[in-house]
C-alpha atoms as a PDB file:
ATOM      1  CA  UNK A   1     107.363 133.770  86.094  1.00  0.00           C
ATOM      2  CA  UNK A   2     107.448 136.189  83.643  1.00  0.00           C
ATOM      3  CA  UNK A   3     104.917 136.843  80.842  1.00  0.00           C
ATOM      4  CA  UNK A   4     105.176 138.145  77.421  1.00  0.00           C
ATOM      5  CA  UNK A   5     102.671 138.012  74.303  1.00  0.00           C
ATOM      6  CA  UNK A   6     102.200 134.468  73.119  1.00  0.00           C
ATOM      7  CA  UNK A   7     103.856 132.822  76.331  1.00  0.00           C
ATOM      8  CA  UNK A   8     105.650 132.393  79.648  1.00  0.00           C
ATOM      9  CA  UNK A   9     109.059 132.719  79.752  1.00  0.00           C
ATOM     10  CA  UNK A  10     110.986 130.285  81.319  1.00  0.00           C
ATOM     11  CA  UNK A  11     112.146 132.311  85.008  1.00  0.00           C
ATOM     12  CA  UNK A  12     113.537 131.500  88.505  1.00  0.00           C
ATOM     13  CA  UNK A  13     110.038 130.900  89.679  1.00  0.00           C
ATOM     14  CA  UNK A  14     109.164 127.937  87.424  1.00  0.00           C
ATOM     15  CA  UNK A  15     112.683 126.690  88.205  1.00  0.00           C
ATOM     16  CA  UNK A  16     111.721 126.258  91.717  1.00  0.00           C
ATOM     17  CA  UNK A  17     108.709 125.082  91.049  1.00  0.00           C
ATOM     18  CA  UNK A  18     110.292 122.606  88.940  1.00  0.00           C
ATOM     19  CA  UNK A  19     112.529 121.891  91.639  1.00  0.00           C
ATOM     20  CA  UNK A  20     110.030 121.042  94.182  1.00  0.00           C
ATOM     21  CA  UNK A  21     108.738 118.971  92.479  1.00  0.00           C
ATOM     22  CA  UNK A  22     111.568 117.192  91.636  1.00  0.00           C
ATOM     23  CA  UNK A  23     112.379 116.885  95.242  1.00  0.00           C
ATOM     24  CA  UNK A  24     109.475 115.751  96.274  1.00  0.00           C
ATOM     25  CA  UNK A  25     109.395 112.698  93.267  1.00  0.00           C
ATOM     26  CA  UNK A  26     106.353 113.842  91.250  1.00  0.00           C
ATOM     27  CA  UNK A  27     106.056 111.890  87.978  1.00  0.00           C
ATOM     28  CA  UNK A  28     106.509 113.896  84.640  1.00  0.00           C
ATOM     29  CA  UNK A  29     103.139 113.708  83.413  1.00  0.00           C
ATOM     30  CA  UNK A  30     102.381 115.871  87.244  1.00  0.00           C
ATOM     31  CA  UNK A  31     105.255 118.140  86.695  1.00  0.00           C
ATOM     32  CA  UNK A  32     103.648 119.460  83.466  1.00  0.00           C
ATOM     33  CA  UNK A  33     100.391 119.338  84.156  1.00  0.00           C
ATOM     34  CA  UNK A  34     100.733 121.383  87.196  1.00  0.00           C
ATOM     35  CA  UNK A  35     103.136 124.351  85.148  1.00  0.00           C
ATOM     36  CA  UNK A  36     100.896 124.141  82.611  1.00  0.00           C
ATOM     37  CA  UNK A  37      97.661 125.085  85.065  1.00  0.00           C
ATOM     38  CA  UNK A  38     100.578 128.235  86.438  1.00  0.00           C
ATOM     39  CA  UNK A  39     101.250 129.511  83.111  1.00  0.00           C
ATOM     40  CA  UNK A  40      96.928 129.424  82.063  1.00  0.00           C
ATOM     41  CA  UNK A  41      96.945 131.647  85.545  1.00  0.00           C
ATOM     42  CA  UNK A  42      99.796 133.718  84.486  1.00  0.00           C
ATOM     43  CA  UNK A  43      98.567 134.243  81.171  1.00  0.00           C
ATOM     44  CA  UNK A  44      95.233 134.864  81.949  1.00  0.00           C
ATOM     45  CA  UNK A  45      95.931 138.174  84.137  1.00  0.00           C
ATOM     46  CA  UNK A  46      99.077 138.663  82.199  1.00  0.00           C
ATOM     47  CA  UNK A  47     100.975 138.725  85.275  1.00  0.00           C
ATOM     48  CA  UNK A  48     103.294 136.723  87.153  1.00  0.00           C
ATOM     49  CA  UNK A  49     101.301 134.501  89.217  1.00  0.00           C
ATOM     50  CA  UNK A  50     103.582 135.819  92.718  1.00  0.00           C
ATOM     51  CA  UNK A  51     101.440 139.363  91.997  1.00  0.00           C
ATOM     52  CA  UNK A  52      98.131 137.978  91.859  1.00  0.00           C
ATOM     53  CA  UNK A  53      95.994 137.735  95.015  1.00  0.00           C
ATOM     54  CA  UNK A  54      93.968 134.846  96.712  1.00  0.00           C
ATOM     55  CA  UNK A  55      90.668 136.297  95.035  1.00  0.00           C
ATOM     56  CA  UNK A  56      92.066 136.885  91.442  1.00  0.00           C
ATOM     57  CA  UNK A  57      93.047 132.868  91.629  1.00  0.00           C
ATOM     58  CA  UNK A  58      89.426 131.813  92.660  1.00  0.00           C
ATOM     59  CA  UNK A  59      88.175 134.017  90.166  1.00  0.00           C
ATOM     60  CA  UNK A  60      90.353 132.400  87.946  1.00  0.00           C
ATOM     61  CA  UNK A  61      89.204 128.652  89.192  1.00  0.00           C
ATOM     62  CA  UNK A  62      85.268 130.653  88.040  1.00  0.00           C
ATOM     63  CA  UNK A  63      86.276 131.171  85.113  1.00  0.00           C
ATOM     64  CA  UNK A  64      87.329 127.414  84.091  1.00  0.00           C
ATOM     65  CA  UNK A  65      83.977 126.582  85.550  1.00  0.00           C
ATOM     66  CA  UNK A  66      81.485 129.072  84.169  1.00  0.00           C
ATOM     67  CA  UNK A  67      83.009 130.637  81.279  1.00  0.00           C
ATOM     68  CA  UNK A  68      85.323 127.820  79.957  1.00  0.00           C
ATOM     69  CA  UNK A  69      83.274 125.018  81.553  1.00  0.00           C
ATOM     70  CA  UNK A  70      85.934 122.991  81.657  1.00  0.00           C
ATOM     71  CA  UNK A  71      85.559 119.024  83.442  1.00  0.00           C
ATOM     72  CA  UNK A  72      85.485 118.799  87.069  1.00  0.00           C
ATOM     73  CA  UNK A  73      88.895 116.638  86.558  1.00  0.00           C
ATOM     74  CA  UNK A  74      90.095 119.293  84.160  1.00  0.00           C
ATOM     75  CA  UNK A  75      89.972 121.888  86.778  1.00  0.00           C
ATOM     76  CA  UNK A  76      91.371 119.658  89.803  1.00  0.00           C
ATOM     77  CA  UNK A  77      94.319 119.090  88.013  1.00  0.00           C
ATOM     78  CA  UNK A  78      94.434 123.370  87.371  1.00  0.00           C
ATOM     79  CA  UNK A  79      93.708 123.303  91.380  1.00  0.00           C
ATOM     80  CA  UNK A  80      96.434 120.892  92.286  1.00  0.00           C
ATOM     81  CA  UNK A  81      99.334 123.090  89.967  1.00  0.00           C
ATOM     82  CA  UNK A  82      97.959 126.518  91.444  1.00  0.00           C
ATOM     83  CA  UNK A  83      97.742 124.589  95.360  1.00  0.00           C
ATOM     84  CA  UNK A  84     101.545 123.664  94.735  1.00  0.00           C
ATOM     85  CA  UNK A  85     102.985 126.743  93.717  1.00  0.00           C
ATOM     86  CA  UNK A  86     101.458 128.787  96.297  1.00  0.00           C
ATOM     87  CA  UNK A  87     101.507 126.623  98.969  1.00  0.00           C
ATOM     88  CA  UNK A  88     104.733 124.851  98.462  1.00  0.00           C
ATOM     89  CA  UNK A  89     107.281 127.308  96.224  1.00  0.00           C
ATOM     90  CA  UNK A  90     105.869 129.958  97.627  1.00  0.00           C
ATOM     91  CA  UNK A  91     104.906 128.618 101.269  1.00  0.00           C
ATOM     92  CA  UNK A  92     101.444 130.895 100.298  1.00  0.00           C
ATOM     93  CA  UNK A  93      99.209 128.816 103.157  1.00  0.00           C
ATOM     94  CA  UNK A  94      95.874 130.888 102.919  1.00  0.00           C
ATOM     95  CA  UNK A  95      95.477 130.509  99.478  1.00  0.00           C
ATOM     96  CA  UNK A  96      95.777 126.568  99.626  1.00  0.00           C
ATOM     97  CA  UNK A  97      93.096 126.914 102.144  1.00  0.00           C
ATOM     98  CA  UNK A  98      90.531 129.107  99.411  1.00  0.00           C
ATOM     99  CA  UNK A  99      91.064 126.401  96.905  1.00  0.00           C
ATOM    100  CA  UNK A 100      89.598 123.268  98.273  1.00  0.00           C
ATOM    101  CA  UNK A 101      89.284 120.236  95.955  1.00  0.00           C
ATOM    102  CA  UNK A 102      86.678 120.275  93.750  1.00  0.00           C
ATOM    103  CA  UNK A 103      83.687 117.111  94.254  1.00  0.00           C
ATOM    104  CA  UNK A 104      84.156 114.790  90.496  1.00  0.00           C
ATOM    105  CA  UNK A 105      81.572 114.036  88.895  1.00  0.00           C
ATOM    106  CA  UNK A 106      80.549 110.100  88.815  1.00  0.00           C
ATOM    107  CA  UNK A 107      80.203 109.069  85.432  1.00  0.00           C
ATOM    108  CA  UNK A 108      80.748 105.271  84.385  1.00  0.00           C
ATOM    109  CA  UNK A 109      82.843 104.738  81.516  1.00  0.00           C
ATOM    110  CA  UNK A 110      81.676 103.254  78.124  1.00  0.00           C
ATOM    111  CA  UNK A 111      82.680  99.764  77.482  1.00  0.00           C
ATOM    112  CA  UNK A 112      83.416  98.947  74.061  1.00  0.00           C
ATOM    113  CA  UNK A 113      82.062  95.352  72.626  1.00  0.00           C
ATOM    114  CA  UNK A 114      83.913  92.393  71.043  1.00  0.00           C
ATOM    115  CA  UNK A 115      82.681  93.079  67.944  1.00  0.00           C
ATOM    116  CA  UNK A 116      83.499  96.817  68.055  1.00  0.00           C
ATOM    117  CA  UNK A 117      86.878  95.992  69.549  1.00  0.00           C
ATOM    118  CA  UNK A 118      87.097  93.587  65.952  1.00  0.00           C
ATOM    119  CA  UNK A 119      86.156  96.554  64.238  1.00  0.00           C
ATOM    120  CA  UNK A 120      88.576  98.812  65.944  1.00  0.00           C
ATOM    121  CA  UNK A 121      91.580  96.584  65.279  1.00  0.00           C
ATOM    122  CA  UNK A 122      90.337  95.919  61.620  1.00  0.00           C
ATOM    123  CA  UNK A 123      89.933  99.569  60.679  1.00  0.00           C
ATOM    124  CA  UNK A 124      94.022 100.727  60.287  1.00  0.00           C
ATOM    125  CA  UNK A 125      96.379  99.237  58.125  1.00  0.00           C
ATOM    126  CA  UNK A 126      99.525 100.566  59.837  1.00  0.00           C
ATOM    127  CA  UNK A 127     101.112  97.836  62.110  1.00  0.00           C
ATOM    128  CA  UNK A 128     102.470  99.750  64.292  1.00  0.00           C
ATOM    129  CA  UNK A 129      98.656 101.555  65.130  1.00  0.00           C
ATOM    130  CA  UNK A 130      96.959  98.411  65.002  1.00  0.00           C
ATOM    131  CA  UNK A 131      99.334  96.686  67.688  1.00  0.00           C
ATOM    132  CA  UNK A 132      99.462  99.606  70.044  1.00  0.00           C
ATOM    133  CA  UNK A 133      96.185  99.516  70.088  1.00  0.00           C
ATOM    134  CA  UNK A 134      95.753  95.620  71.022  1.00  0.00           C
ATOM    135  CA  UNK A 135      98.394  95.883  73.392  1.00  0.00           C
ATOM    136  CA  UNK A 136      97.088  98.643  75.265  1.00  0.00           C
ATOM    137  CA  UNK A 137      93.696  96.933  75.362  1.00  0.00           C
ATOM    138  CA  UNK A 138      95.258  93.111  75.812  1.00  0.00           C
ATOM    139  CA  UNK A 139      96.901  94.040  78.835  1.00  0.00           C
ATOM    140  CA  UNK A 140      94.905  96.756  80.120  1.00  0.00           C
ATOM    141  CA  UNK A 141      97.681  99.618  79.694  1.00  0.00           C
ATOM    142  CA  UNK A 142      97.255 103.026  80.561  1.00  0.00           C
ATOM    143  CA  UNK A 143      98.211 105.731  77.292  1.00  0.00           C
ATOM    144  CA  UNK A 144     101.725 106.645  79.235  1.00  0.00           C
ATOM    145  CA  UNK A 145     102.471 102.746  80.067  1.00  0.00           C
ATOM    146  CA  UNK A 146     102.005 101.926  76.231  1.00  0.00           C
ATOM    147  CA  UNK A 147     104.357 104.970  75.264  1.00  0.00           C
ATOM    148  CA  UNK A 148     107.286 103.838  77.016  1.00  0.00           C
ATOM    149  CA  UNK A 149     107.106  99.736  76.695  1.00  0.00           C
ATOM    150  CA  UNK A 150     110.537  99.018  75.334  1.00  0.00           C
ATOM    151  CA  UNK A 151     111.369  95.496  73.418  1.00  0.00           C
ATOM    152  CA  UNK A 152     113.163  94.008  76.160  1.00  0.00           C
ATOM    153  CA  UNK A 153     109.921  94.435  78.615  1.00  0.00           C
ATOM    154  CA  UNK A 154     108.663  91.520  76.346  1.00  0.00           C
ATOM    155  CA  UNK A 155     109.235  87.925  78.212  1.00  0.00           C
ATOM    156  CA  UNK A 156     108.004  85.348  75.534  1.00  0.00           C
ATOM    157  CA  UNK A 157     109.341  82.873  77.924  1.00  0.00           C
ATOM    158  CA  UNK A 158     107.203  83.719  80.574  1.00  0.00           C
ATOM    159  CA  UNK A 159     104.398  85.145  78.579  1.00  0.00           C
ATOM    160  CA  UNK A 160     104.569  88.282  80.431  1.00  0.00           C
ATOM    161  CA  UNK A 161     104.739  92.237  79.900  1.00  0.00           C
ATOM    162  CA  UNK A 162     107.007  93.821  82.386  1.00  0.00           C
ATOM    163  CA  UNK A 163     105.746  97.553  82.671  1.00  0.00           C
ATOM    164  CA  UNK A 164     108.345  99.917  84.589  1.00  0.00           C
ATOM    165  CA  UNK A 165     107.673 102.773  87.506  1.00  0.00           C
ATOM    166  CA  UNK A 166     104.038 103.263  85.862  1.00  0.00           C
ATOM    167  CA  UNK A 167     101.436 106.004  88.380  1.00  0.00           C
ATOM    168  CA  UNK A 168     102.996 106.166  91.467  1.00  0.00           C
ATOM    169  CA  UNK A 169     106.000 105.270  90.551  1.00  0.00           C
ATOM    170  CA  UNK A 170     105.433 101.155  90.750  1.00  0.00           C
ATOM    171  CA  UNK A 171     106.638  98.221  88.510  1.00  0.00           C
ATOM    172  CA  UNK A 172     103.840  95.481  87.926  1.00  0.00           C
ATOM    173  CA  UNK A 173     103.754  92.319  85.245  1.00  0.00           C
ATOM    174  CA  UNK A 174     100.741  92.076  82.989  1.00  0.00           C
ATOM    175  CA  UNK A 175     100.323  88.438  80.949  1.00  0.00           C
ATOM    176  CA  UNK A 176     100.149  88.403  77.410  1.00  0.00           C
ATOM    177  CA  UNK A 177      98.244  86.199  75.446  1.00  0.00           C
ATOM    178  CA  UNK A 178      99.459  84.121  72.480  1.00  0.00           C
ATOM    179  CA  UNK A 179      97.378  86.200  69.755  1.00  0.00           C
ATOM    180  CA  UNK A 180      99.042  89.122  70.808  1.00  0.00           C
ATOM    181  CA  UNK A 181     102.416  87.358  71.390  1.00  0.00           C
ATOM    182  CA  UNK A 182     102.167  86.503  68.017  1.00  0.00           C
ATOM    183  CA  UNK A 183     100.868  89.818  66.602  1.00  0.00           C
ATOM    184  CA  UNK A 184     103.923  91.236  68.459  1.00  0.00           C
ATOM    185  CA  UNK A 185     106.737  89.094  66.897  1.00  0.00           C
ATOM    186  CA  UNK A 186     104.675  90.176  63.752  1.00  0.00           C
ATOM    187  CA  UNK A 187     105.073  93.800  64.094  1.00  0.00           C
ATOM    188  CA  UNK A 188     108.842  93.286  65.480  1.00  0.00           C
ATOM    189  CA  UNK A 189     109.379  91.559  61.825  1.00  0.00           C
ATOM    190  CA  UNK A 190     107.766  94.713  60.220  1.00  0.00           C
ATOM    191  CA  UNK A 191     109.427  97.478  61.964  1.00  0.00           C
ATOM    192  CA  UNK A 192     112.632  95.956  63.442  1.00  0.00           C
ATOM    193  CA  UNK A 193     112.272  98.574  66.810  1.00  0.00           C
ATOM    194  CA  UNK A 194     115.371  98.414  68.900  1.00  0.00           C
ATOM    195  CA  UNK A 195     114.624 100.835  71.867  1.00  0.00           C
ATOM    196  CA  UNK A 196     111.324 101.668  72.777  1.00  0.00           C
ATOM    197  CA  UNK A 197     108.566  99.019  71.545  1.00  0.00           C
ATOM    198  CA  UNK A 198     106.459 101.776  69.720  1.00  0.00           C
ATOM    199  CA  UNK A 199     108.753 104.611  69.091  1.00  0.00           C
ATOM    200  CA  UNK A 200     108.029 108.473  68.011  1.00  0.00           C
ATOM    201  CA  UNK A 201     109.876 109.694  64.405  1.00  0.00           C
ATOM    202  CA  UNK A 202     113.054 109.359  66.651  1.00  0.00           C
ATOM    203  CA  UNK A 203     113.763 105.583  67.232  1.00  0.00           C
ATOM    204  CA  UNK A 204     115.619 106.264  70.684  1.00  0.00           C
ATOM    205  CA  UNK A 205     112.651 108.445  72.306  1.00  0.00           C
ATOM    206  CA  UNK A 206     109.041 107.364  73.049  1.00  0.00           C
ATOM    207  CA  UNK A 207     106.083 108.944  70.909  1.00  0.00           C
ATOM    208  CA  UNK A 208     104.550 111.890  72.097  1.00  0.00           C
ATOM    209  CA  UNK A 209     102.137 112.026  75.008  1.00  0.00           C
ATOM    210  CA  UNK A 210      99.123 112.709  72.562  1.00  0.00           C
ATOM    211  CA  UNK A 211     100.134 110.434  69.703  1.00  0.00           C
ATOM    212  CA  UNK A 212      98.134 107.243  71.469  1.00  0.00           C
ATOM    213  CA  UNK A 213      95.220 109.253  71.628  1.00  0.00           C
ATOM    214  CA  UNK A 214      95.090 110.518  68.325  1.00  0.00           C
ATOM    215  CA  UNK A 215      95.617 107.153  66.782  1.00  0.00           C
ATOM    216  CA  UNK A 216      92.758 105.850  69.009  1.00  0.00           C
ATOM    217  CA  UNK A 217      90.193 108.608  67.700  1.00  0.00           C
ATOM    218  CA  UNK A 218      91.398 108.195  64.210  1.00  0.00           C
ATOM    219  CA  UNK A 219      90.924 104.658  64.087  1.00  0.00           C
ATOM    220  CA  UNK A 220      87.462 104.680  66.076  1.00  0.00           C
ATOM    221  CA  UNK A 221      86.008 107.104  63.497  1.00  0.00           C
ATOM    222  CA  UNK A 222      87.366 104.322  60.589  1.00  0.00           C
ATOM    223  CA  UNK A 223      85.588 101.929  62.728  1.00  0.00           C
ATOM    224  CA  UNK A 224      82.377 103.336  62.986  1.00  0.00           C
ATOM    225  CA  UNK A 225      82.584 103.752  66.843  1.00  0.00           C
ATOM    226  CA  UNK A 226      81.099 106.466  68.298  1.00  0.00           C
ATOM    227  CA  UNK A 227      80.878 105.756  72.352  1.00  0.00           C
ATOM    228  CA  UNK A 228      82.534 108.466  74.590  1.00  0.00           C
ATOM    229  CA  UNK A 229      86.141 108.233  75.800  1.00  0.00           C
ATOM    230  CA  UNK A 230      89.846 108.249  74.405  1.00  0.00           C
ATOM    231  CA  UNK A 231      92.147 105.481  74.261  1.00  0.00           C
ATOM    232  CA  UNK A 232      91.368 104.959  78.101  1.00  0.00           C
ATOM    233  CA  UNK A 233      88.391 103.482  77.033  1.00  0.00           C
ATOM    234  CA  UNK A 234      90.722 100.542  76.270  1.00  0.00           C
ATOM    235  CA  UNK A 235      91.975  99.402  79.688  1.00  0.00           C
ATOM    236  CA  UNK A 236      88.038 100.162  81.124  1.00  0.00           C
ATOM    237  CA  UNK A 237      86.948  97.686  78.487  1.00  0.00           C
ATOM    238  CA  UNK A 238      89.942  95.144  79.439  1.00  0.00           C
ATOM    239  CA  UNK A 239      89.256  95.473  83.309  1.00  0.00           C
ATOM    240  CA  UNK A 240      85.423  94.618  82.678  1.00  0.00           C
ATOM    241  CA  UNK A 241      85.645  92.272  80.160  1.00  0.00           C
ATOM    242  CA  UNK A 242      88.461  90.075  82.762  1.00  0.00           C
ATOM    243  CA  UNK A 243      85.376  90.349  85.177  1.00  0.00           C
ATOM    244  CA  UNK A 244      82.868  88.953  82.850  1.00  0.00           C
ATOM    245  CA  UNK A 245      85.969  85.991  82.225  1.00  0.00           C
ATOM    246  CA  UNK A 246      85.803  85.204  85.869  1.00  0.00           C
ATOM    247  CA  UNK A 247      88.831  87.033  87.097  1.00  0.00           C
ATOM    248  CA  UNK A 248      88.459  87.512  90.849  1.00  0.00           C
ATOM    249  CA  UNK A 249      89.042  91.151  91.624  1.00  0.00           C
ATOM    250  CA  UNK A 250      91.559  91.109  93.892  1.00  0.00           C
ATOM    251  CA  UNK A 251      93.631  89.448  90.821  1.00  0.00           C
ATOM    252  CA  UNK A 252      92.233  92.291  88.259  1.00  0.00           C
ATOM    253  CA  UNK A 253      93.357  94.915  91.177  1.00  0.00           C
ATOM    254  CA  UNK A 254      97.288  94.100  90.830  1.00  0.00           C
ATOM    255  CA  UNK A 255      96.697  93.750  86.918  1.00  0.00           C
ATOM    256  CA  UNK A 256      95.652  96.922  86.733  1.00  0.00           C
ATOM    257  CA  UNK A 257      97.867  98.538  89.752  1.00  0.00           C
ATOM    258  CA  UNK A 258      95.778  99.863  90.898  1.00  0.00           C
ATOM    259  CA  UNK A 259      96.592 101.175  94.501  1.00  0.00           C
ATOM    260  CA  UNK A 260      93.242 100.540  96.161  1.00  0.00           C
ATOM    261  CA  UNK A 261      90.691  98.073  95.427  1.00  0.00           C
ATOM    262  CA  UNK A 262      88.204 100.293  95.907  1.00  0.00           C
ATOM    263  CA  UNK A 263      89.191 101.958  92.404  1.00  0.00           C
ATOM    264  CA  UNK A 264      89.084  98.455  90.992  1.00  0.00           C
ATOM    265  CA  UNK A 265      85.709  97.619  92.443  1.00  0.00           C
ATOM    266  CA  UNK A 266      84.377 100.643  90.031  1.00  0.00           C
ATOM    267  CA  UNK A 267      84.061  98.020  87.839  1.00  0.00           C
ATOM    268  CA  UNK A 268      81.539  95.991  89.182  1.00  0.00           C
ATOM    269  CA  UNK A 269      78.888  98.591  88.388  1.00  0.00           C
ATOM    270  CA  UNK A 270      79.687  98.307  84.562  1.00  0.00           C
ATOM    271  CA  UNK A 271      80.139  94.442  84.100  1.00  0.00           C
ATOM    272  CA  UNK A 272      76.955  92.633  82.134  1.00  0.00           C
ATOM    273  CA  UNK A 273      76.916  90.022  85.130  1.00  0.00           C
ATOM    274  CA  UNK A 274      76.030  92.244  87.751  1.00  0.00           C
ATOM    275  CA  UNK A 275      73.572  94.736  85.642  1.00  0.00           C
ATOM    276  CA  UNK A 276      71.433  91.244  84.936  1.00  0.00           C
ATOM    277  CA  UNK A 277      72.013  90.148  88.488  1.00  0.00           C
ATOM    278  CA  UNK A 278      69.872  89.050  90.609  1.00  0.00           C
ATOM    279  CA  UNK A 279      67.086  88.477  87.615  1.00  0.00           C
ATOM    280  CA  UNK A 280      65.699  90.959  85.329  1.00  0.00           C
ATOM    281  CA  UNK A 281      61.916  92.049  87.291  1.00  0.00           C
ATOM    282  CA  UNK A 282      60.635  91.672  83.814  1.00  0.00           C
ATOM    283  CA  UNK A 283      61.917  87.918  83.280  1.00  0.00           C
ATOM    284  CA  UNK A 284      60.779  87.001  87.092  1.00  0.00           C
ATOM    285  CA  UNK A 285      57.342  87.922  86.033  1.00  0.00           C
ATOM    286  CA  UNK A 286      57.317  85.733  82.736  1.00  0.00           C
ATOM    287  CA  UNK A 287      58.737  82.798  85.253  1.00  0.00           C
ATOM    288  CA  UNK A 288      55.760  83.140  87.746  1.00  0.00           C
ATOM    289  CA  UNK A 289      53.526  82.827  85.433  1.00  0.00           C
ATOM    290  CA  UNK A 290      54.966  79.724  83.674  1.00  0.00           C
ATOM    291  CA  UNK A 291      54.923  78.766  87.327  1.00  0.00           C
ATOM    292  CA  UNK A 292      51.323  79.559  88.338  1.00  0.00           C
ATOM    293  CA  UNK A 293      49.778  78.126  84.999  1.00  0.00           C
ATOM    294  CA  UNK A 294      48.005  75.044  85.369  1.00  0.00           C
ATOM    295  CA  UNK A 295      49.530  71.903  83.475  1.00  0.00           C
ATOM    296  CA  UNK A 296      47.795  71.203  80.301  1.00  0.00           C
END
């Protein structure tokens, strides 16, 4: 890769890595996010990453951490780029082995209420925003899975959502409910999309990977909602709330394709039914002593 002032130009070692990758299937959204954590390397030393050493790349991986303080996540995905390129386009073993995965932090996400979810949908006046937005929550959609819905994914029929070769490269079918059925036909009516169900400025090509997001924040600060979390905050509040409806979670798991339950079962920690489950100590104590006290 070779570097120049304000950039990495485009060489025969990205091409390979590019290659690689494409050989070995990765989605996309992996394939940039891992050149993108080889050009911050490259750039940093201002040096094609081939030149740099096993320490100056751990150094680099300190630097994220200590100086930057960048998220755990943030810094895995810089990891899994830099493990890739050494270890695979440049068959570089010993430095996979210096740069072990780094531990994630546990956090639970923020689950946004009905009434803030009213808000939230109340708060744009653009169609197209507002119905993104339900869809994505309605059906539990990940930001890239919303992006590239097309009209024809729609089975009003069957009530269904058909999303196509989502993370790891699976198909799945979501229902849709008749509110949003309807807000959908509403939108269609508005905006007339042919292609892709909420296209960028170009009809024929999705919106761009941020767009989602920034509509989310935009609208949330309209709303008055000021919880943590992007736009993924909508498919954590869909999964729980399905819970607290009584969806078993085996059911919720293929929903969500999810690839291991496990990952579903994250869930259960956040859902109101299990934080008041068993009984609330302080509740059990106000029923003893209605218990205890002697008739009147």
């Amino acid at each position: 890769m070779q570097v120049y002032y304000g950039g990495i130009a485009m060489s025969k070692l990205r091409e390979r890595m590019i290659r690689d990758m494409q050989l070995r299937r990765l989605s996309e959204k992996t394939q940039e996010s891992y050149v993108h954590g080889v050009k911050s390397l490259a750039k940093h030393y201002m040096l094609s990453p081939d030149q740099l050493s096993d320490h100056q790349v751990q150094d680099f991986i300190l630097h994220l951490l200590n100086e930057r303080q960048l998220a755990w996540s943030t810094c895995n995905t810089y990891l899994a780029g830099m493990q890739f390129f050494y270890g695979t386009t440049l068959g570089r073993a010993s430095t996979c082995l210096a740069l072990p995965p780094r531990r994630k932090d546990q956090r639970l996400p923020e689950i946004l209420s009905s009434e803030e979810l009213t808000r939230l949908f109340g708060a744009t006046t653009n169609v197209k925003h507002r119905v993104l937005l339900m869809t994505t929550y309605s059906c539990g959609l990940r930001s890239g899975e919303v992006r590239h819905l097309k009209v024809a994914d729609i089975d009003s029929d069957r009530m269904t959502l058909h999303i196509r070769q989502a993370k790891g490269r699976k198909d799945r079918y979501v229902t849709i409910s008749p509110r949003l059925l309807q807000e959908l036909r509403a939108y269609w009516n508005a905006c007339r999309p042919r292609g892709y169900l909420f296209p960028g400025q170009a009809p024929d090509r999705p919106m761009p990977r941020d767009t989602p997001l920034r509509i989310y924040k935009r609208t949330a600060y309209k709303a008055d909602i000021r919880k943590a979390g992007g736009i993924h905050a909508l498919r954590h509040s869909y999964a729980t709330h399905m819970l607290e409806a009584g969806v078993d979670l085996r059911t919720l798991q293929v929903l969500m394709g999810h690839h291991s339950i496990l990952t579903t079962q994250r869930y259960l920690r956040v859902t109101r039914k299990n934080l008041g489950a068993p009984d609330r100590p302080l509740d059990l104590l106000a029923i003893a002593a209605q218990k205890q006290a002697p008739p009147a």
